[in-house]
C-alpha atoms as a PDB file:
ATOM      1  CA  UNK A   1     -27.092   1.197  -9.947  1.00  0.00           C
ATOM      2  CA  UNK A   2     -25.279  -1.123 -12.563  1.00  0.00           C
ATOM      3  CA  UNK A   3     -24.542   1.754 -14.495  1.00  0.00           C
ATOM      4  CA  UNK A   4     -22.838   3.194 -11.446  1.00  0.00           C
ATOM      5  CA  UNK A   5     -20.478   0.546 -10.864  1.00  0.00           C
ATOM      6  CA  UNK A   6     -19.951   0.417 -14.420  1.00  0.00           C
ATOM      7  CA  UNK A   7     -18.497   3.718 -14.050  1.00  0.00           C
ATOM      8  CA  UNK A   8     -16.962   3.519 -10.918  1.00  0.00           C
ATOM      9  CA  UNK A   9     -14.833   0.152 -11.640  1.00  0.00           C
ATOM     10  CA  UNK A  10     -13.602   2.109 -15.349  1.00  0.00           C
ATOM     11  CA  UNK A  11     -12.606   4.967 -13.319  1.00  0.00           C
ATOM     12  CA  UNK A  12     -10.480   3.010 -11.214  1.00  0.00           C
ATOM     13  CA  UNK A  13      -9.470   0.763 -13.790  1.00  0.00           C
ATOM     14  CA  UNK A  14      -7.992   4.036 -15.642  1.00  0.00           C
ATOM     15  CA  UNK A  15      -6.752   5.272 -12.432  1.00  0.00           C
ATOM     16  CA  UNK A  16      -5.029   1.792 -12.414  1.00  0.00           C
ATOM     17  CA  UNK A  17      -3.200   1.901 -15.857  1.00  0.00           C
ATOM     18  CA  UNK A  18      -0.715   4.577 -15.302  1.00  0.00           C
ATOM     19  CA  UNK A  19       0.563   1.681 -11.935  1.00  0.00           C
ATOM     20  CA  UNK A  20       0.484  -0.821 -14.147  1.00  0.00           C
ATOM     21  CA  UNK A  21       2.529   0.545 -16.997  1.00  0.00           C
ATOM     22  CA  UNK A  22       5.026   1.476 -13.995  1.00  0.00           C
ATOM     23  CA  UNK A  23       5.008  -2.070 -12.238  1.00  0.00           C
ATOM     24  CA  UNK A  24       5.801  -3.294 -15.570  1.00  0.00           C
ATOM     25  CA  UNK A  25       8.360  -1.055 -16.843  1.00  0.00           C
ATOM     26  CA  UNK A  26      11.225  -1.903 -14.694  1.00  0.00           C
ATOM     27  CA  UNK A  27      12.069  -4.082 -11.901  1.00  0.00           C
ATOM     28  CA  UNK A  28      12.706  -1.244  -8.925  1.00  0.00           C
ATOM     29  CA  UNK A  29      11.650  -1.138  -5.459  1.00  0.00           C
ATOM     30  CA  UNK A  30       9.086   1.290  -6.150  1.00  0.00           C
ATOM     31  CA  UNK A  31       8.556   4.360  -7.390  1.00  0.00           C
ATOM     32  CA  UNK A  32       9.384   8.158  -6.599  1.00  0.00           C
ATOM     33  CA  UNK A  33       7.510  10.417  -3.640  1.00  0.00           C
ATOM     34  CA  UNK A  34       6.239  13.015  -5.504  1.00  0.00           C
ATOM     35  CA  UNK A  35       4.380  15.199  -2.603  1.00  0.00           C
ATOM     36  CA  UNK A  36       7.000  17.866  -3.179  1.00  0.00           C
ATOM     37  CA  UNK A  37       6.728  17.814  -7.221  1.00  0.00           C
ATOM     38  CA  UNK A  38       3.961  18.679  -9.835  1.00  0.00           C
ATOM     39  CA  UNK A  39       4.740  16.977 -12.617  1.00  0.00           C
ATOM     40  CA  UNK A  40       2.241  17.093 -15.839  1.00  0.00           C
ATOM     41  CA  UNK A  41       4.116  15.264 -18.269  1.00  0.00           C
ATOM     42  CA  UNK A  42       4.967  12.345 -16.343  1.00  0.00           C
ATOM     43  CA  UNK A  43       8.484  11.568 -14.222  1.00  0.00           C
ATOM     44  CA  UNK A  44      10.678   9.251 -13.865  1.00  0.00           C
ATOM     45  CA  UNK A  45      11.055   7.426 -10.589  1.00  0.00           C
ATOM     46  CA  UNK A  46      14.032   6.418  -8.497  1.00  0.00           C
ATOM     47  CA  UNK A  47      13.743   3.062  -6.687  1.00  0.00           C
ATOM     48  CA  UNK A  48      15.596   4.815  -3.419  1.00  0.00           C
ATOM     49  CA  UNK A  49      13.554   7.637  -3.463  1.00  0.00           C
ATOM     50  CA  UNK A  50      10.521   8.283  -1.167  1.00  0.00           C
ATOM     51  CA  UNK A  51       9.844   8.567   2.504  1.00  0.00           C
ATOM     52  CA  UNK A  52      10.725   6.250   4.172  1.00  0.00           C
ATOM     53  CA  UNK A  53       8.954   4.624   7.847  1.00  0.00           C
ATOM     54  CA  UNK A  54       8.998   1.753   9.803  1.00  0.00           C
ATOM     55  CA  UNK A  55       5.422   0.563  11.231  1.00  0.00           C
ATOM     56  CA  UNK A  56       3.951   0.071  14.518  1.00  0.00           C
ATOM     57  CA  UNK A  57       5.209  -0.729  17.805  1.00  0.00           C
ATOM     58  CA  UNK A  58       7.120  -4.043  17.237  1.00  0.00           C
ATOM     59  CA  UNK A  59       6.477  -5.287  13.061  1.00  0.00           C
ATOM     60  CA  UNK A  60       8.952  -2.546  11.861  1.00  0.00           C
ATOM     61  CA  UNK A  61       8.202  -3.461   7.910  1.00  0.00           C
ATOM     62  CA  UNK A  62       9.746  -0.666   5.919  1.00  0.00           C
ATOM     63  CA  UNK A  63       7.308   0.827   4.251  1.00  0.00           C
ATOM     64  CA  UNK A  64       8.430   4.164   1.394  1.00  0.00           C
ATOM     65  CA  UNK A  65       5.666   6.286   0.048  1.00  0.00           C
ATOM     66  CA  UNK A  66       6.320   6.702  -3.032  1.00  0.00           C
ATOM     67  CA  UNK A  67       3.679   9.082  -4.466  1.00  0.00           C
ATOM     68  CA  UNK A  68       1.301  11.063  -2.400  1.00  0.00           C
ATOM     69  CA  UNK A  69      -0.930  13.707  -1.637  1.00  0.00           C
ATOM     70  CA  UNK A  70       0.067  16.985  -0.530  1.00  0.00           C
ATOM     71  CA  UNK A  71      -0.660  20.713  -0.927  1.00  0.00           C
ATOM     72  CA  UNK A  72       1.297  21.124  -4.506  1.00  0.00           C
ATOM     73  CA  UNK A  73       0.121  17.378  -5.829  1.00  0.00           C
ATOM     74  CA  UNK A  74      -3.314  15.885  -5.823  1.00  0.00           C
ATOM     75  CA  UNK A  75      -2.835  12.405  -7.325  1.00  0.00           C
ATOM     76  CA  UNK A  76      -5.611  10.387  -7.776  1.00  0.00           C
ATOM     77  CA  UNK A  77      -3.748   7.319  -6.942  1.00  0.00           C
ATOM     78  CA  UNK A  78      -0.764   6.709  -3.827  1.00  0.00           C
ATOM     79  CA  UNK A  79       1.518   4.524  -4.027  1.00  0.00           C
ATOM     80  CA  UNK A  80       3.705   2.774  -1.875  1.00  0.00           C
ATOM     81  CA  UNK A  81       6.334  -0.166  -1.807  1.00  0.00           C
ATOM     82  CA  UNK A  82       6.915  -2.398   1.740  1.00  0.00           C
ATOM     83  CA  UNK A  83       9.534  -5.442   1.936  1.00  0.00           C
ATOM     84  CA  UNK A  84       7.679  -8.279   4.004  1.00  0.00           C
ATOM     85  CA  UNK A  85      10.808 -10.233   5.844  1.00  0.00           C
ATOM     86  CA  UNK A  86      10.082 -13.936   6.207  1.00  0.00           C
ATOM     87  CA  UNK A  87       7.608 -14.840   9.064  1.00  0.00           C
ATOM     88  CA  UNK A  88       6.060 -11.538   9.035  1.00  0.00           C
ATOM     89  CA  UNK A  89       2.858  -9.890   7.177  1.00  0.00           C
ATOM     90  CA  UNK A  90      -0.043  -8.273   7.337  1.00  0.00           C
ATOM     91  CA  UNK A  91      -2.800  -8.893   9.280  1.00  0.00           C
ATOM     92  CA  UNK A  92      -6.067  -8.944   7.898  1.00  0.00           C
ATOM     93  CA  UNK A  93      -8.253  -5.978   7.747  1.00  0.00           C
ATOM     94  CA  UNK A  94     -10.505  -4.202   5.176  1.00  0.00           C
ATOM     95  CA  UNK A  95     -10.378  -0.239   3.969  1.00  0.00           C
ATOM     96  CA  UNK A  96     -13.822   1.525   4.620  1.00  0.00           C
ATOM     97  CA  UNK A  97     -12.762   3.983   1.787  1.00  0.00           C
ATOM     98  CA  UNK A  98     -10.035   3.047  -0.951  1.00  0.00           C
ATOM     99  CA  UNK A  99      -9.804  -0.014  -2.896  1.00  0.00           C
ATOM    100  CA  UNK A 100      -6.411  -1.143  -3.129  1.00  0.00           C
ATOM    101  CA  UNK A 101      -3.757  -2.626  -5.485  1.00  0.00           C
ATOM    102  CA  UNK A 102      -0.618  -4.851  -5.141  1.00  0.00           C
ATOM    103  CA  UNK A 103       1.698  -6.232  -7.208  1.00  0.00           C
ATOM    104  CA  UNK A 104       4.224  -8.631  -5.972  1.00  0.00           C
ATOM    105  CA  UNK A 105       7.644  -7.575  -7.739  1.00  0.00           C
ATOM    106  CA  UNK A 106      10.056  -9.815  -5.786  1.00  0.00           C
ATOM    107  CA  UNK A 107       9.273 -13.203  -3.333  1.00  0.00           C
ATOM    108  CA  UNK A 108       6.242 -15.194  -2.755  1.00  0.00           C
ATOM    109  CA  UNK A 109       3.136 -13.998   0.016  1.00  0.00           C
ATOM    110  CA  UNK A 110       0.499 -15.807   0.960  1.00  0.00           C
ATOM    111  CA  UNK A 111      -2.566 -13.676   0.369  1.00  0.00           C
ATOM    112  CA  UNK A 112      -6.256 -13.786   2.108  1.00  0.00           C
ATOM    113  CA  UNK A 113      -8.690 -12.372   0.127  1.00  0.00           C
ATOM    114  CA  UNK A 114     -12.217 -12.429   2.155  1.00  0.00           C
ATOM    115  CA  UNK A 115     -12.538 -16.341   2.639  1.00  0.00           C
ATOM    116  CA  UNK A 116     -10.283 -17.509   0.499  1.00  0.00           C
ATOM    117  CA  UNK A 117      -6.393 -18.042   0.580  1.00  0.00           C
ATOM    118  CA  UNK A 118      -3.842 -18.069  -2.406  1.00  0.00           C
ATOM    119  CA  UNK A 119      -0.783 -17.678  -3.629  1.00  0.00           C
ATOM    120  CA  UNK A 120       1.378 -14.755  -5.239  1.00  0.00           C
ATOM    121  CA  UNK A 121       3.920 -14.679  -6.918  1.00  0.00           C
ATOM    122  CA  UNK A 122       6.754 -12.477  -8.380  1.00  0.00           C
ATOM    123  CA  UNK A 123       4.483 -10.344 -11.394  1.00  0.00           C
ATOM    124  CA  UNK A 124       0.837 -11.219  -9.769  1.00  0.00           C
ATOM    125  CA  UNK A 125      -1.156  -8.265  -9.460  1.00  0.00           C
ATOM    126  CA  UNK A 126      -3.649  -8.425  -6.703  1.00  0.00           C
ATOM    127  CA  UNK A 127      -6.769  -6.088  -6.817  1.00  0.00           C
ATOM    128  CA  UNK A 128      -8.740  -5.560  -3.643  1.00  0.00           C
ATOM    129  CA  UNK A 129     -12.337  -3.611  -3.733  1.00  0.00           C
ATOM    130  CA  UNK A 130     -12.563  -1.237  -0.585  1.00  0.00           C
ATOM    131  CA  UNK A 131     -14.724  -3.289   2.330  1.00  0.00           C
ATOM    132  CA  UNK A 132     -12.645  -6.522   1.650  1.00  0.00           C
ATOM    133  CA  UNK A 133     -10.995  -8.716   4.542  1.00  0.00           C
ATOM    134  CA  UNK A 134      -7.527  -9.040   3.120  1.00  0.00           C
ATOM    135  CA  UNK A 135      -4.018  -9.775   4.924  1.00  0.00           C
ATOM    136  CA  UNK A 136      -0.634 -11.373   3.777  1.00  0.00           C
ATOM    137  CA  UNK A 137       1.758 -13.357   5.188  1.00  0.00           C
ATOM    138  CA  UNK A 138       5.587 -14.499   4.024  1.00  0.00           C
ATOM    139  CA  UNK A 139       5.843 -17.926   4.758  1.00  0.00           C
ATOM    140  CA  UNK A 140       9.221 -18.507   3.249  1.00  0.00           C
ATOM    141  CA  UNK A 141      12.870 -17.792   3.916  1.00  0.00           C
ATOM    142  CA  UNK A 142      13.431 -14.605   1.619  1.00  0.00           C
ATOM    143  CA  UNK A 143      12.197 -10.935   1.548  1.00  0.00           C
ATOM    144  CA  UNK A 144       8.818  -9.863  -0.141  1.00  0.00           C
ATOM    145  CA  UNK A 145       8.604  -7.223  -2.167  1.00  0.00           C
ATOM    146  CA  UNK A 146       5.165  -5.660  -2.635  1.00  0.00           C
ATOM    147  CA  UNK A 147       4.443  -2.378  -4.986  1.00  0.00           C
ATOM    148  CA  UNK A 148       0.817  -1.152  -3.632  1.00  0.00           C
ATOM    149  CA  UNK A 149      -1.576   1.896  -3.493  1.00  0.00           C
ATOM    150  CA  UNK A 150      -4.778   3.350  -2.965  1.00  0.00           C
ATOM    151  CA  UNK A 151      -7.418   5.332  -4.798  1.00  0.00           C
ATOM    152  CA  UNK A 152      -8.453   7.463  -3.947  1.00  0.00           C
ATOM    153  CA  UNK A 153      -4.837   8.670  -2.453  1.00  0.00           C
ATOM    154  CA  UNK A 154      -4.815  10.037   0.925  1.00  0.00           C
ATOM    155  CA  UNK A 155      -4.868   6.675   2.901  1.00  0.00           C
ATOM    156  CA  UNK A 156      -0.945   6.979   2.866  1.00  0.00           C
ATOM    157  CA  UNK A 157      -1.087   9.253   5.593  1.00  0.00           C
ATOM    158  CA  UNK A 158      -1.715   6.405   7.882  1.00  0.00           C
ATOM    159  CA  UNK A 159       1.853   5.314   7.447  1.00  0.00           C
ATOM    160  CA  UNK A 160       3.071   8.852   8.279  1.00  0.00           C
ATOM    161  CA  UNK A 161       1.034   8.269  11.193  1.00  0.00           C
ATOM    162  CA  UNK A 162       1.753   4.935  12.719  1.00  0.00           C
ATOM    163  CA  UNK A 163       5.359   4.543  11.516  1.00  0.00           C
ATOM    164  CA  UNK A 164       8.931   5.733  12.763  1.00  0.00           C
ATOM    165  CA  UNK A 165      11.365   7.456  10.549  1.00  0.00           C
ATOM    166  CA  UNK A 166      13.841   5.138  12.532  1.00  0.00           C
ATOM    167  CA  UNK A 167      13.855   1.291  13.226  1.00  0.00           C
ATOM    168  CA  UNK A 168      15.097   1.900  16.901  1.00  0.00           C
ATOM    169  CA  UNK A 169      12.378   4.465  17.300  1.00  0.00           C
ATOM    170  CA  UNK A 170       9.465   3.181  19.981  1.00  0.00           C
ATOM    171  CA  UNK A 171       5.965   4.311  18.093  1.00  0.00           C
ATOM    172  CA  UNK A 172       4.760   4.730  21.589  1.00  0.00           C
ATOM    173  CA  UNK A 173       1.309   3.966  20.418  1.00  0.00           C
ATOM    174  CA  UNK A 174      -1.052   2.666  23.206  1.00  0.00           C
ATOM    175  CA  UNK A 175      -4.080   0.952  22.708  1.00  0.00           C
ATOM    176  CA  UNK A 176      -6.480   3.956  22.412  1.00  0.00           C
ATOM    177  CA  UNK A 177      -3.865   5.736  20.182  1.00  0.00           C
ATOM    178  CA  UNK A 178      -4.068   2.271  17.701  1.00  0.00           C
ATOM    179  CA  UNK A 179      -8.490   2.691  17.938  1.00  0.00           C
ATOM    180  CA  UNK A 180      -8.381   6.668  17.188  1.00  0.00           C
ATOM    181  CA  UNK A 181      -6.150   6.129  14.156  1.00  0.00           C
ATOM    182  CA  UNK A 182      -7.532   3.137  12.423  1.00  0.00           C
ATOM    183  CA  UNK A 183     -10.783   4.877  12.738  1.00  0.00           C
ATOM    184  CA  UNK A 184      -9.527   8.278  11.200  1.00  0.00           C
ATOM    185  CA  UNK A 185      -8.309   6.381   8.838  1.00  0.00           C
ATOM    186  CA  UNK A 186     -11.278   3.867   7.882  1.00  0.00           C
ATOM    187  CA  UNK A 187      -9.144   0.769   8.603  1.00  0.00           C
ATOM    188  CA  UNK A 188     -10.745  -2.209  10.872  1.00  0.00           C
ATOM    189  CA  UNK A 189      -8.387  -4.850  11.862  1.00  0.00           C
ATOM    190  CA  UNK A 190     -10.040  -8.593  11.758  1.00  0.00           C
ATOM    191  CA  UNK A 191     -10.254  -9.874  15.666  1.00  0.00           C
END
């Protein structure tokens, strides 16, 4: 079993290198969506470039995939970039089936992290193993920017899914609409 989760946390740790070496490279909003591109040797990613949507029924955070799964690309990895406006955030919840990743690149978030609370900061990378309460919230007067993903990729779809390609667009979502999604997607909200 150790040897297991030996493995497991090296595997994601070399999934994690190639977003880290991105995150650190430049100071864009994010990266490129590549679900229309294979690209073995690498790309180069422009910080306007992805698909844009703007969650849920009232939040409206604009969230851009950025690199994603698709028929012609199989990433191991997704990732995503969201600006948090001040007074707004994330609620907690925990993913059933990815661990995630976040780096701040731009503000200040308060960050929950099971039973504990912290800060981040502009540059602090936040790692969060799959089953893990975990929300944020912008307590200050400026934007956040957050670069973020998932491995294994696929839990971007969820965005596609719960978000308008417009900020005027109503979601629609009901209630039952919000419980049949977050459980397609392995994603339980804290009560």
């Amino acid at each position: 079993m150790e040897t297991e989760s030996i493995n497991n946390r090296r595997a994601f740790l070399k999934k994690l290198s190639m977003f880290s070496v991105l995150c650190l490279a430049g100071n864009n909003e994010g990266f490129a969506n590549l679900s229309h591109i294979n690209m073995p040797n690498g790309m180069i990613i422009k910080a306007n470039e992805g698909e844009v949507f703007y969650i849920g029924n009232d939040r409206k955070a604009k969230v851009m995939i950025k690199v994603s799964k698709s028929p012609e690309y199989d990433p191991s990895i997704s990732l995503l970039s969201e600006i948090i406006t001040p007074g707004d955030g994330i609620p907690i919840h925990k993913h059933l089936n990815e661990e995630e990743f976040l780096f701040v690149q731009k503000g200040e978030v308060e960050v929950t992290l099971g039973d504990n609370k912290g800060i981040g900061q502009s540059g602090d990378f936040i790692y969060v193993p799959k089953k893990t309460w975990h929300g944020f919230l912008n307590k200050t007067n400026e934007d956040v920017v957050m670069l973020f993903g998932y491995a294994p990729s696929g839990f971007e779809d969820y965005f596609r899914k719960i978000g308008t390609k417009s900020i005027k667009q109503d979601l629609g979502f009901s209630a039952d609409d919000w419980i049949r999604t977050n459980k397609k997607y392995g994603i339980v909200y804290k009560a």
